[in-house]
PDB file of N, CA and C in Angstrom:
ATOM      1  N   UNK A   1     -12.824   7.590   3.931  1.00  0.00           N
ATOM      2  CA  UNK A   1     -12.015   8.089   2.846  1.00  0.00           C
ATOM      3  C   UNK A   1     -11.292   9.348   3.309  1.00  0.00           C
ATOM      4  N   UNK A   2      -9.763   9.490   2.683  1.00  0.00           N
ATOM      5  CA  UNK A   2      -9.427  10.496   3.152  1.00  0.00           C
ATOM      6  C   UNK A   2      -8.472  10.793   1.912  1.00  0.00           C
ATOM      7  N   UNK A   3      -7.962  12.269   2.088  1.00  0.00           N
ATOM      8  CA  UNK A   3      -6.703  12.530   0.935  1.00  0.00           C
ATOM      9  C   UNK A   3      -5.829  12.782   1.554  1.00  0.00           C
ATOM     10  N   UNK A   4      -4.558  10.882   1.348  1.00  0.00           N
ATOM     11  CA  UNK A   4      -3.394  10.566   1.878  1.00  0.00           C
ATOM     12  C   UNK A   4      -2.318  11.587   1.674  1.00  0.00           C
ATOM     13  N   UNK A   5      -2.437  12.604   0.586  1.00  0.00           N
ATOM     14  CA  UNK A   5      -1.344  13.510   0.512  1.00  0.00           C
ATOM     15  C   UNK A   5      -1.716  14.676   1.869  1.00  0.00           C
ATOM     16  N   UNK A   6      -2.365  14.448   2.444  1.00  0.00           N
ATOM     17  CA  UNK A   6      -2.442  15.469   3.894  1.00  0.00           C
ATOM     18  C   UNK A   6      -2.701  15.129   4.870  1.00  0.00           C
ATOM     19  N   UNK A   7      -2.457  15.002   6.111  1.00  0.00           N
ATOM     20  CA  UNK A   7      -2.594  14.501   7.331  1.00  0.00           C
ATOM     21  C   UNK A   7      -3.745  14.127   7.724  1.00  0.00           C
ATOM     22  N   UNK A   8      -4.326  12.587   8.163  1.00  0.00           N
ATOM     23  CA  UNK A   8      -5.620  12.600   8.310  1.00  0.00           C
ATOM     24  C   UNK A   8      -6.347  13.595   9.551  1.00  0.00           C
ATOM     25  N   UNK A   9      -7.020  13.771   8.570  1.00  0.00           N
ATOM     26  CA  UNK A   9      -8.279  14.539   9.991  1.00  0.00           C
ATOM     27  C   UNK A   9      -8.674  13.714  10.891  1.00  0.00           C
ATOM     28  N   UNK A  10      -8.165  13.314  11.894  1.00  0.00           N
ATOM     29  CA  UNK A  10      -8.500  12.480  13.060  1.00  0.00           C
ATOM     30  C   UNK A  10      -7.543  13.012  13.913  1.00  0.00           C
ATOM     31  N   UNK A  11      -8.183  12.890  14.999  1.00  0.00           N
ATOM     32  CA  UNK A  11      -7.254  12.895  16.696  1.00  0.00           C
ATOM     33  C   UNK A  11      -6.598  11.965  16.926  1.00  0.00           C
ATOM     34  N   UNK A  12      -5.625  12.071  17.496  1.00  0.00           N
ATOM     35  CA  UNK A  12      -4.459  11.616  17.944  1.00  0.00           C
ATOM     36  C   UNK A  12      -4.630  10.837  18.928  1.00  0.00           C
ATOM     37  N   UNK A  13      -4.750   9.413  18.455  1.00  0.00           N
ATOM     38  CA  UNK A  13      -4.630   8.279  20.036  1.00  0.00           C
ATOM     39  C   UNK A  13      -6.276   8.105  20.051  1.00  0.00           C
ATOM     40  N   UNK A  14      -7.123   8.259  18.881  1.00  0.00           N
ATOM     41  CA  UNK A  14      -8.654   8.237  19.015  1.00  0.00           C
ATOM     42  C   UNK A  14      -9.048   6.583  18.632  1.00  0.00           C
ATOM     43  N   UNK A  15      -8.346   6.190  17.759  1.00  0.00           N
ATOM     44  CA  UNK A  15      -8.693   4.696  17.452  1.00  0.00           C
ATOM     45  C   UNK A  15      -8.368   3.306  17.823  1.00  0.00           C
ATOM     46  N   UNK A  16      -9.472   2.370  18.111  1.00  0.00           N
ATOM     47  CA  UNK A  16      -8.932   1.010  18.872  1.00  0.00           C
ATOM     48  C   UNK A  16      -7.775   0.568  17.311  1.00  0.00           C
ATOM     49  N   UNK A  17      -8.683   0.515  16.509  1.00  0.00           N
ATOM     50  CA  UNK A  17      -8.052  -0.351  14.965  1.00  0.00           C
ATOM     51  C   UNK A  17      -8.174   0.881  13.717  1.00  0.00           C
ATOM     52  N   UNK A  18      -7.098   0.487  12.712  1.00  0.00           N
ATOM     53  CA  UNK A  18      -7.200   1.015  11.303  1.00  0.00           C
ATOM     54  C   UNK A  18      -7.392  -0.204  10.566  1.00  0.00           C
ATOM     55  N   UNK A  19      -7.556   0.139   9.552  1.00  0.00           N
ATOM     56  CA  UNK A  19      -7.819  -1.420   8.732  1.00  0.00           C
ATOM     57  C   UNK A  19      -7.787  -0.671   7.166  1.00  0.00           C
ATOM     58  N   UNK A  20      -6.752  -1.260   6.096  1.00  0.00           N
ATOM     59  CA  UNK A  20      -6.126  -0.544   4.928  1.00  0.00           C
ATOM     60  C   UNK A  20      -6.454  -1.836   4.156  1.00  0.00           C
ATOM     61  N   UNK A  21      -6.856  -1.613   3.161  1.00  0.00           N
ATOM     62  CA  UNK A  21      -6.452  -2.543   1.981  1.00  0.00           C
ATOM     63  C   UNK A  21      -6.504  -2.295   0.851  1.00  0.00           C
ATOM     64  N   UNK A  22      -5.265  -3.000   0.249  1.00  0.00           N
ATOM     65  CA  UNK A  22      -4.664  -2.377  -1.272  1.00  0.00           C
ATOM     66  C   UNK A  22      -4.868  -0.682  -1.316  1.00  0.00           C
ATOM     67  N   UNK A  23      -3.888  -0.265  -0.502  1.00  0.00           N
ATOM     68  CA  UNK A  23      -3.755   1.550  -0.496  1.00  0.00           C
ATOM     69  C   UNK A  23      -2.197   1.853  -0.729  1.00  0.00           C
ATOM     70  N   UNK A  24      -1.867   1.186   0.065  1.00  0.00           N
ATOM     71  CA  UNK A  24      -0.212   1.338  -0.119  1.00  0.00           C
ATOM     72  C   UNK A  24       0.787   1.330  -1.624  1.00  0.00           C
ATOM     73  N   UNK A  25       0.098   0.364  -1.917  1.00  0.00           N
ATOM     74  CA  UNK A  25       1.000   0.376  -3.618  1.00  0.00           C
ATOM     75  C   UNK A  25       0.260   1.337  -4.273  1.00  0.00           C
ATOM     76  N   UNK A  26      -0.585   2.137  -4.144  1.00  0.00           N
ATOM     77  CA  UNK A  26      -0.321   3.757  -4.583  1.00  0.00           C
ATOM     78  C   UNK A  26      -0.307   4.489  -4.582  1.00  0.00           C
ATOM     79  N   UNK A  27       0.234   4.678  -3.408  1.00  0.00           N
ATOM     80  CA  UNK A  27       1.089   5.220  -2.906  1.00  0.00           C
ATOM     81  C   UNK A  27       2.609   5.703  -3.065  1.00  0.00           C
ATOM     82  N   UNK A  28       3.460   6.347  -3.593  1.00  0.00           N
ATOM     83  CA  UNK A  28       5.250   6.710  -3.453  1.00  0.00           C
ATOM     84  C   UNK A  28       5.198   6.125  -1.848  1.00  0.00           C
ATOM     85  N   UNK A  29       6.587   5.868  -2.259  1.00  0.00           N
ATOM     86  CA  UNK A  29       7.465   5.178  -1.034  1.00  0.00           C
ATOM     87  C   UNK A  29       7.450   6.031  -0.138  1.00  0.00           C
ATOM     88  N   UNK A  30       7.776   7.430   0.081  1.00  0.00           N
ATOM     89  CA  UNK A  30       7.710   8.548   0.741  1.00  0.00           C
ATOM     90  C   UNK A  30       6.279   8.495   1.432  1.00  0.00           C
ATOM     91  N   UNK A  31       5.592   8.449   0.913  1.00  0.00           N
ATOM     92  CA  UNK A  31       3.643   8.573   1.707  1.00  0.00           C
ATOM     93  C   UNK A  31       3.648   7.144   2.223  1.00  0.00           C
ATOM     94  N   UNK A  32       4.124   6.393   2.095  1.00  0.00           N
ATOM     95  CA  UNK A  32       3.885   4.888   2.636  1.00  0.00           C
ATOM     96  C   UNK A  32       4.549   5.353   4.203  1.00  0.00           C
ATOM     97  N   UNK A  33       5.498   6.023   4.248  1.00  0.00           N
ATOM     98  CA  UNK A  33       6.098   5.975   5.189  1.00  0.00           C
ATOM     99  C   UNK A  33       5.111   6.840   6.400  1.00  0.00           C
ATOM    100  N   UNK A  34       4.822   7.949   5.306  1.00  0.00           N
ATOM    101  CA  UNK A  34       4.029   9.174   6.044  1.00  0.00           C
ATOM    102  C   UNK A  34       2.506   8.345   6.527  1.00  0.00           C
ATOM    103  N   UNK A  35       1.834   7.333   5.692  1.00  0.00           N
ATOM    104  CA  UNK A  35       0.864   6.837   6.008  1.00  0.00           C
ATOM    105  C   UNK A  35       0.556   6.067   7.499  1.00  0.00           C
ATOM    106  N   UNK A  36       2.312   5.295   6.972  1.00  0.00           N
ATOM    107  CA  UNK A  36       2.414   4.635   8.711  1.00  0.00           C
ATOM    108  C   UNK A  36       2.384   5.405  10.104  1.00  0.00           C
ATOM    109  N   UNK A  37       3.197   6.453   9.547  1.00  0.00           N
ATOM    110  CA  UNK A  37       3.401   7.335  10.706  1.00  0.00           C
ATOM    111  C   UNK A  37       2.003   7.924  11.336  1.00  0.00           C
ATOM    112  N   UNK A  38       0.883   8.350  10.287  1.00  0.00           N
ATOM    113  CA  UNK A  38      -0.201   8.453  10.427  1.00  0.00           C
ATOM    114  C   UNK A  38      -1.293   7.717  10.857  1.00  0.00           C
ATOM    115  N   UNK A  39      -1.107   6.768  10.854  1.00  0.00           N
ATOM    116  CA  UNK A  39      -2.032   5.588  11.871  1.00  0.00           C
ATOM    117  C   UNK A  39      -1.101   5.082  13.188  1.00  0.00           C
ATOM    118  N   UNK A  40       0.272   5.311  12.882  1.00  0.00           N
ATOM    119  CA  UNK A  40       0.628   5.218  14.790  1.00  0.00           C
ATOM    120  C   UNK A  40      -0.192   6.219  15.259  1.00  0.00           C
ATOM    121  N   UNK A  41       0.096   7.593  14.357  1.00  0.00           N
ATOM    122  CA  UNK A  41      -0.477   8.233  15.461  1.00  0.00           C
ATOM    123  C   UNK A  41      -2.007   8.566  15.950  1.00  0.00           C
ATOM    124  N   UNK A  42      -3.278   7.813  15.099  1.00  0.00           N
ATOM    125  CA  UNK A  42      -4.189   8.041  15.406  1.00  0.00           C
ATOM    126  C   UNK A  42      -4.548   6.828  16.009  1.00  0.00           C
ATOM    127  N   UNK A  43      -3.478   5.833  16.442  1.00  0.00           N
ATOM    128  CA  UNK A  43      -3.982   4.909  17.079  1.00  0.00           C
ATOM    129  C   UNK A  43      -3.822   4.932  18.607  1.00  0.00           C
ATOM    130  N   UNK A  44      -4.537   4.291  19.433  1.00  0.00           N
ATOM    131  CA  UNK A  44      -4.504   4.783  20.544  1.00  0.00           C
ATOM    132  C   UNK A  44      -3.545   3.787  20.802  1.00  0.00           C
ATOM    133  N   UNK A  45      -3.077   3.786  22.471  1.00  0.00           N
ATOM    134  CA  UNK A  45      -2.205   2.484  22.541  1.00  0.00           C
ATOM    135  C   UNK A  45      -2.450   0.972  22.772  1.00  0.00           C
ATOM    136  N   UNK A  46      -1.956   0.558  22.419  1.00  0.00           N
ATOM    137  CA  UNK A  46      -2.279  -0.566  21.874  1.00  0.00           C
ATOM    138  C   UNK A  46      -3.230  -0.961  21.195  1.00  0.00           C
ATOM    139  N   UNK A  47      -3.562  -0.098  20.483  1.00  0.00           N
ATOM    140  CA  UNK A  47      -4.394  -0.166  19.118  1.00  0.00           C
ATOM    141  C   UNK A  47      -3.922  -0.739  18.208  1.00  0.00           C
ATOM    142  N   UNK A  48      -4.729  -1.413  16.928  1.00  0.00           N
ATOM    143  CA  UNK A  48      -3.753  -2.730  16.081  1.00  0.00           C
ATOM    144  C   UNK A  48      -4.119  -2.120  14.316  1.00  0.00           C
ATOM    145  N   UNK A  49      -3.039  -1.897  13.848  1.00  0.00           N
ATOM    146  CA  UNK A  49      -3.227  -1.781  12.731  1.00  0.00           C
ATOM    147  C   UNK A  49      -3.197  -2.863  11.678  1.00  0.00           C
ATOM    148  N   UNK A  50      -4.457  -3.450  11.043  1.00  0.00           N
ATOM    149  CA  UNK A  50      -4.366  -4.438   9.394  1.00  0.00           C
ATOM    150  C   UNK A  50      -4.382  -3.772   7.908  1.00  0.00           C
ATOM    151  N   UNK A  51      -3.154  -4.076   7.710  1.00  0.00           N
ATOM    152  CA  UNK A  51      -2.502  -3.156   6.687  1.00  0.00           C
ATOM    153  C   UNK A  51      -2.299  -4.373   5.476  1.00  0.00           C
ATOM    154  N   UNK A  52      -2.854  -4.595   4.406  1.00  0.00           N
ATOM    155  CA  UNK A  52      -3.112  -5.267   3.692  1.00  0.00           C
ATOM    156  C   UNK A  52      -2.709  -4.735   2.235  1.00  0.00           C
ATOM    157  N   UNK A  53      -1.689  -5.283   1.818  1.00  0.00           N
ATOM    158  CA  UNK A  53      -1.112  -4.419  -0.048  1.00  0.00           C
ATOM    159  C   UNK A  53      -0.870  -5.907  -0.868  1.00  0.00           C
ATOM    160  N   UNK A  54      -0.676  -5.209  -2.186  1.00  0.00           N
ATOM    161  CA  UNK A  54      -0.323  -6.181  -3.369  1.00  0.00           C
ATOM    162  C   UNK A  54       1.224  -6.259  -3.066  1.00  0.00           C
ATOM    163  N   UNK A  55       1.231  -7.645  -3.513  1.00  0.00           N
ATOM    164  CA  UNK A  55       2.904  -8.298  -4.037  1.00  0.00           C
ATOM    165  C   UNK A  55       2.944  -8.189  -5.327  1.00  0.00           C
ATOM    166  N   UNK A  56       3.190  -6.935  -5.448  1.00  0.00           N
ATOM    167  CA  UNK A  56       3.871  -6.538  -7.172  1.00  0.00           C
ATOM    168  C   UNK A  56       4.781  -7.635  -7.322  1.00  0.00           C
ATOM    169  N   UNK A  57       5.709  -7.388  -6.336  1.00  0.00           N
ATOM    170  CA  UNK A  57       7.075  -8.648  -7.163  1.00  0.00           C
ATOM    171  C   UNK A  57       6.349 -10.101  -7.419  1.00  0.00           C
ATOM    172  N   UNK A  58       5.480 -10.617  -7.136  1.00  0.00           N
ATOM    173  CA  UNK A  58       4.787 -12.014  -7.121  1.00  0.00           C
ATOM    174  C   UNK A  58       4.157 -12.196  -8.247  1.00  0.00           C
ATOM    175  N   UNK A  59       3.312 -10.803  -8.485  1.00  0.00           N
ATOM    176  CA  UNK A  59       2.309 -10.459  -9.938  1.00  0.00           C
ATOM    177  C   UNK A  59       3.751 -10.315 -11.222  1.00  0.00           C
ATOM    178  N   UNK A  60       4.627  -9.853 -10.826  1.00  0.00           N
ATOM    179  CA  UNK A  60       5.012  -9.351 -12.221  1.00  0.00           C
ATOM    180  C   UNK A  60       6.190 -11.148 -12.287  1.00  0.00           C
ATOM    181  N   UNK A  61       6.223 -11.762 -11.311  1.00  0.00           N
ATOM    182  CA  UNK A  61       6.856 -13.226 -11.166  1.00  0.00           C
ATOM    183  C   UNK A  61       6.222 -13.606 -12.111  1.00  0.00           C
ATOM    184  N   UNK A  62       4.810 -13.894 -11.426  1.00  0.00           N
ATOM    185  CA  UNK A  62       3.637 -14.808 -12.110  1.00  0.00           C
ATOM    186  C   UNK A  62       3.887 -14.450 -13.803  1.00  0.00           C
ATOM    187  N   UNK A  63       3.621 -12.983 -13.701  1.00  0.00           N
ATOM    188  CA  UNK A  63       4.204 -12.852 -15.310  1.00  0.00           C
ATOM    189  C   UNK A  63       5.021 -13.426 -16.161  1.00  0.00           C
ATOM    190  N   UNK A  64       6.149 -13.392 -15.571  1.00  0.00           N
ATOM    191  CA  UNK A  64       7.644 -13.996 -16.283  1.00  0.00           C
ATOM    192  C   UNK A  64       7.483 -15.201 -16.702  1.00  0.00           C
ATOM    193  N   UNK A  65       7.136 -15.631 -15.765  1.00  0.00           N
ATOM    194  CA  UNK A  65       7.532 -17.302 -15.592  1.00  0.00           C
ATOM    195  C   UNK A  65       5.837 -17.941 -16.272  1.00  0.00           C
ATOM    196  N   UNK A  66       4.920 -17.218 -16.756  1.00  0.00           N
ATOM    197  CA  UNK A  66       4.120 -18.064 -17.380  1.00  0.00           C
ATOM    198  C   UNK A  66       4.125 -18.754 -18.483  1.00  0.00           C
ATOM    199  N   UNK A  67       3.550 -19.574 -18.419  1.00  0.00           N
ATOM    200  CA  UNK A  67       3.746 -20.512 -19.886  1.00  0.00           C
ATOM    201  C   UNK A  67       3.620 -19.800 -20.937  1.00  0.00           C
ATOM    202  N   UNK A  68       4.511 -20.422 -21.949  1.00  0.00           N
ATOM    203  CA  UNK A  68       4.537 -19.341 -23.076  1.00  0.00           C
ATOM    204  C   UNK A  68       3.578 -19.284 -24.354  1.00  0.00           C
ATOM    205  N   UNK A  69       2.415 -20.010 -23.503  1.00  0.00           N
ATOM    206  CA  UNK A  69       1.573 -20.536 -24.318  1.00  0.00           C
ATOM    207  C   UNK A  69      -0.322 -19.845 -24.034  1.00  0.00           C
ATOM    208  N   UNK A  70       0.074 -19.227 -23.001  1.00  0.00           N
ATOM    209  CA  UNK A  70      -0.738 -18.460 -22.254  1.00  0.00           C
ATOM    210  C   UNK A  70      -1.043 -16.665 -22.588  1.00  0.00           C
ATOM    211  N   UNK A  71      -1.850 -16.356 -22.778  1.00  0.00           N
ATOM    212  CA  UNK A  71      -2.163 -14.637 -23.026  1.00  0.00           C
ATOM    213  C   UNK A  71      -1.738 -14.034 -22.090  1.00  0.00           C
ATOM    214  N   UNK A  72      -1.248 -12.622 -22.656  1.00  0.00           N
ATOM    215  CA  UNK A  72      -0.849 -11.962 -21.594  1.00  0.00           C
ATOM    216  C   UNK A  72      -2.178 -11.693 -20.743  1.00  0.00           C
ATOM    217  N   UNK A  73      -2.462 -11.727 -19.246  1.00  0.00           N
ATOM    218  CA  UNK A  73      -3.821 -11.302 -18.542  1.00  0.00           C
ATOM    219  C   UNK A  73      -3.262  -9.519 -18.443  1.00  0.00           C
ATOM    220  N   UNK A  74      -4.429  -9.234 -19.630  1.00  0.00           N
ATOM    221  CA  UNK A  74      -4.471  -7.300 -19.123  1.00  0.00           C
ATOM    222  C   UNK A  74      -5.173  -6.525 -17.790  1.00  0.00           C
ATOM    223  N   UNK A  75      -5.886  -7.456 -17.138  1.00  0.00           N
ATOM    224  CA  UNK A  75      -5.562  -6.280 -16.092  1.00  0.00           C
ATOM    225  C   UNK A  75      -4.903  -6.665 -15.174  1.00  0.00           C
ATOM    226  N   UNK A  76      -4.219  -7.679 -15.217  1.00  0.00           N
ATOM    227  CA  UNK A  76      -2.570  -7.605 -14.281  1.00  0.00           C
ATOM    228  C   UNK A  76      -1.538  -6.511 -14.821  1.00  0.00           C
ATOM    229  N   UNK A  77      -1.712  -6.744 -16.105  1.00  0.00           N
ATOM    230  CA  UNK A  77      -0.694  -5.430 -16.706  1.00  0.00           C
ATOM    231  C   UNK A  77      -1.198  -4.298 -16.420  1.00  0.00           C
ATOM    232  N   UNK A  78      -2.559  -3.809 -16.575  1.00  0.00           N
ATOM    233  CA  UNK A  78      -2.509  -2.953 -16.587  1.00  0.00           C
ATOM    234  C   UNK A  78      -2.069  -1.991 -15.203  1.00  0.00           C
ATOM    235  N   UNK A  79      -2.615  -2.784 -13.913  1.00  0.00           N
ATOM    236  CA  UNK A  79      -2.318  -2.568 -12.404  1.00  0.00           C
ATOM    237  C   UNK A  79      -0.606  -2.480 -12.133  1.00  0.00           C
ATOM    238  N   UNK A  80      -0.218  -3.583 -12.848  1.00  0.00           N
ATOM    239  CA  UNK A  80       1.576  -3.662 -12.463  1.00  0.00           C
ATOM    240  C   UNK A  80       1.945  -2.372 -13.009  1.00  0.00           C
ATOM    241  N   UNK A  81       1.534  -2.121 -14.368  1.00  0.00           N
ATOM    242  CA  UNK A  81       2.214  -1.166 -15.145  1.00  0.00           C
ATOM    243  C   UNK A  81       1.500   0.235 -15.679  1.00  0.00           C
ATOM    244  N   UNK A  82      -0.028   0.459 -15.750  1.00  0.00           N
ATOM    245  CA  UNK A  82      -0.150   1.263 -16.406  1.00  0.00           C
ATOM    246  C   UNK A  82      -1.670   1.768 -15.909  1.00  0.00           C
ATOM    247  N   UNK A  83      -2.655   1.441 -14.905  1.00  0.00           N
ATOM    248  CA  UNK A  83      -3.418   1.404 -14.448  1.00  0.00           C
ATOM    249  C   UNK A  83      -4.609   0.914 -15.761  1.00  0.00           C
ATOM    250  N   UNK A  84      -5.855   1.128 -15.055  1.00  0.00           N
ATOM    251  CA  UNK A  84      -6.603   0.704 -15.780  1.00  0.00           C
ATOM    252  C   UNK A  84      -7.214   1.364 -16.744  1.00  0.00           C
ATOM    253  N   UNK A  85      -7.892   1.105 -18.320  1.00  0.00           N
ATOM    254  CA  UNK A  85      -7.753   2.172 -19.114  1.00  0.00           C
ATOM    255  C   UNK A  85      -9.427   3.208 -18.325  1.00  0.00           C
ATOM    256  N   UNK A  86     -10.441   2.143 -17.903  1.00  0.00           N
ATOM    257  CA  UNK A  86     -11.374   3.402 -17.773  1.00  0.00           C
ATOM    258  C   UNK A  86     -10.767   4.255 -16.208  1.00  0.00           C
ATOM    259  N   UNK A  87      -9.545   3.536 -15.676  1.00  0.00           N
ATOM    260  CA  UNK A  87      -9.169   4.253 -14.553  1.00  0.00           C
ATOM    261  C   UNK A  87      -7.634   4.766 -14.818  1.00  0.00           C
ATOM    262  N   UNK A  88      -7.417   5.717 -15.561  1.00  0.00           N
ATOM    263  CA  UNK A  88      -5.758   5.722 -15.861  1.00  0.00           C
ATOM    264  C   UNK A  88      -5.075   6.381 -14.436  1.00  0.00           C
ATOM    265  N   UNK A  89      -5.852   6.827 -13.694  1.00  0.00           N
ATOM    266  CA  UNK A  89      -4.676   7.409 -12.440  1.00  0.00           C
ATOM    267  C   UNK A  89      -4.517   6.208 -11.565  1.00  0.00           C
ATOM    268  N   UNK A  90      -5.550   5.558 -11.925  1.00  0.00           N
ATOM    269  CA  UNK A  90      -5.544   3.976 -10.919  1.00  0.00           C
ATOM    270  C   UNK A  90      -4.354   2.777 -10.880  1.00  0.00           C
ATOM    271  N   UNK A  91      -3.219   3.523 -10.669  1.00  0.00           N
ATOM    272  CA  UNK A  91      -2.128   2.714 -10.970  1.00  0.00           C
ATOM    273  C   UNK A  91      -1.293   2.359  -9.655  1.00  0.00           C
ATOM    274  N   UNK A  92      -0.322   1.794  -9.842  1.00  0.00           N
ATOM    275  CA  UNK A  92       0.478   1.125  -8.413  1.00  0.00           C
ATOM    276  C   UNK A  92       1.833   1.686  -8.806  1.00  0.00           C
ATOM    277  N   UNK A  93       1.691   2.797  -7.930  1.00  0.00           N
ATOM    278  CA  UNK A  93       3.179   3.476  -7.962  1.00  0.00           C
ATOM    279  C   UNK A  93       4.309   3.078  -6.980  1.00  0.00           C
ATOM    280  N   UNK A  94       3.991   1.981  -6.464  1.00  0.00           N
ATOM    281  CA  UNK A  94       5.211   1.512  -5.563  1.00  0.00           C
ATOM    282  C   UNK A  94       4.892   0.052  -4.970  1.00  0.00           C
ATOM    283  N   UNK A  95       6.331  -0.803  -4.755  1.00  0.00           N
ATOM    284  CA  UNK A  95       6.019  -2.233  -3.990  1.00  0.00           C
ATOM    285  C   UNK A  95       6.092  -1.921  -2.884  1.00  0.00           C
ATOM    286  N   UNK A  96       6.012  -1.784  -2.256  1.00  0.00           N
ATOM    287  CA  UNK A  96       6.686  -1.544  -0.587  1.00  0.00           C
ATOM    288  C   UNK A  96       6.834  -2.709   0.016  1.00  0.00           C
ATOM    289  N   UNK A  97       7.981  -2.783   0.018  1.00  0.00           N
ATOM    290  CA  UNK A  97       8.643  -3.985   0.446  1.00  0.00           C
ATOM    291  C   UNK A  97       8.395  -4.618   1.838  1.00  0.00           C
ATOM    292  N   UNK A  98       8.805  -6.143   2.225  1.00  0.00           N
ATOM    293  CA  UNK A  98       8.398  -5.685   3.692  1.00  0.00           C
ATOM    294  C   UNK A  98       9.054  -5.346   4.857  1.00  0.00           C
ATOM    295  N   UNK A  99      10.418  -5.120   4.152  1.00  0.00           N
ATOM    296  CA  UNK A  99      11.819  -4.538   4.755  1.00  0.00           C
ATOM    297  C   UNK A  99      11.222  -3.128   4.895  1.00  0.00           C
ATOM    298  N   UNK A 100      10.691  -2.419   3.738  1.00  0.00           N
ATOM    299  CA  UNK A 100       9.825  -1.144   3.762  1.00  0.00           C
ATOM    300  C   UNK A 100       9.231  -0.777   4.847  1.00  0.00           C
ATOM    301  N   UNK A 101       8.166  -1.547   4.656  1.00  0.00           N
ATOM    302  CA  UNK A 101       7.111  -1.493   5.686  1.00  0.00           C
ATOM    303  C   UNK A 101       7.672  -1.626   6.786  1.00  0.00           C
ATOM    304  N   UNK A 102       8.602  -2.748   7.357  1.00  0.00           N
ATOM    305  CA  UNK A 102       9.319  -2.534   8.613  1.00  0.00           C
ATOM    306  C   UNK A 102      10.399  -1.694   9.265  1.00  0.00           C
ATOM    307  N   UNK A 103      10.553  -1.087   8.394  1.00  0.00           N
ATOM    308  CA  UNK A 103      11.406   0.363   8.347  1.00  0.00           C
ATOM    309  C   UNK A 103      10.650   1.440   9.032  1.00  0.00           C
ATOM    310  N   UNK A 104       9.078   1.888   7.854  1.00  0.00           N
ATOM    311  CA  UNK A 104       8.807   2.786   8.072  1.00  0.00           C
ATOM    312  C   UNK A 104       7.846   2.776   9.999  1.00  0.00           C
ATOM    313  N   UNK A 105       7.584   1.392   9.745  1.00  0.00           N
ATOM    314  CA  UNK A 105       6.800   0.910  11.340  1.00  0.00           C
ATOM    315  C   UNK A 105       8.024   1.368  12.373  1.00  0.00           C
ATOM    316  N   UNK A 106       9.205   0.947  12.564  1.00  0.00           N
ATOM    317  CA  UNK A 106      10.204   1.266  13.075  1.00  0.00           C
ATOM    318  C   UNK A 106      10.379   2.660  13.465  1.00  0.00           C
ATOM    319  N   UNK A 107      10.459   3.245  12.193  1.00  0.00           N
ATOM    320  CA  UNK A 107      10.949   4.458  12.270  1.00  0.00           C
ATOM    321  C   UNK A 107       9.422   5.524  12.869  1.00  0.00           C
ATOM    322  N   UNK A 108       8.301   5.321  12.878  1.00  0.00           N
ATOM    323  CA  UNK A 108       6.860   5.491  13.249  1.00  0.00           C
ATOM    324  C   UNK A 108       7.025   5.240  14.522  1.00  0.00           C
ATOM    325  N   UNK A 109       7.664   4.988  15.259  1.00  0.00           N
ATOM    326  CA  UNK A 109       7.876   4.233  16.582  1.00  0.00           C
ATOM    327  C   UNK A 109       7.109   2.895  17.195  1.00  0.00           C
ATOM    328  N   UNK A 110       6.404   2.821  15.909  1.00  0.00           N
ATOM    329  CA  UNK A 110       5.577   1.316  16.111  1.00  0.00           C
ATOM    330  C   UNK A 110       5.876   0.241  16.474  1.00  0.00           C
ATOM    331  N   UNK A 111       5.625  -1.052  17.205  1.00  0.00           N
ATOM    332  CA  UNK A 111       6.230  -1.920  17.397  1.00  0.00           C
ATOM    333  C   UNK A 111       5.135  -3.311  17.138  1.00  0.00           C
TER     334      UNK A 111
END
């Protein structure tokens, strides 16, 4: 565990692997970027990062297009839109696209 709004405490080039899941969507687009940049750099080389997020656009699809005969499911809403009520900061502040993500890998010098 770490707090993504500050640079992780790790050395530089110390790790074979990172391994993320569902962190990114809440994340701002801005820290997604900073996040990436932050596991290039604690990865050593050729070290492999598995970076694993939600498809907001898929969840809030699934939404649209459900039968109109069907309940709304609340804790899809609540995650797409409003987090959860015993978790209200627990929300998904961004899709990061995977144009995103390949941006910010890019621009991270990642390949």
């Amino acid at each position: 565990m770490a707090d993504l709004e500050e640079p992780l405490p790790l050395e530089s080039e110390s790790y074979d692997g990172v391994f993320s899941k569902f962190v990114l969507e809440h994340l701002r687009i801005a820290k997604v970027r900073r996040f990436i940049s932050e596991v290039h750099r604690i990865l050593k080389p050729g070290g492999i990062a598995v970076v694993i997020t939600a498809n907001l656009l898929e969840q809030a699809r699934v939404l649209i297009e459900r039968d109109e005969s069907e309940e709304w499911n609340d804790e899809i809403l609540y995650m797409v839109f409003a987090g959860h009520p015993d978790y209200p900061s627990n929300y998904h502040r961004s899709s990061p696209s995977p144009q995103i993500c390949h941006q910010a890998v890019q621009g991270g010098g990642v390949s």
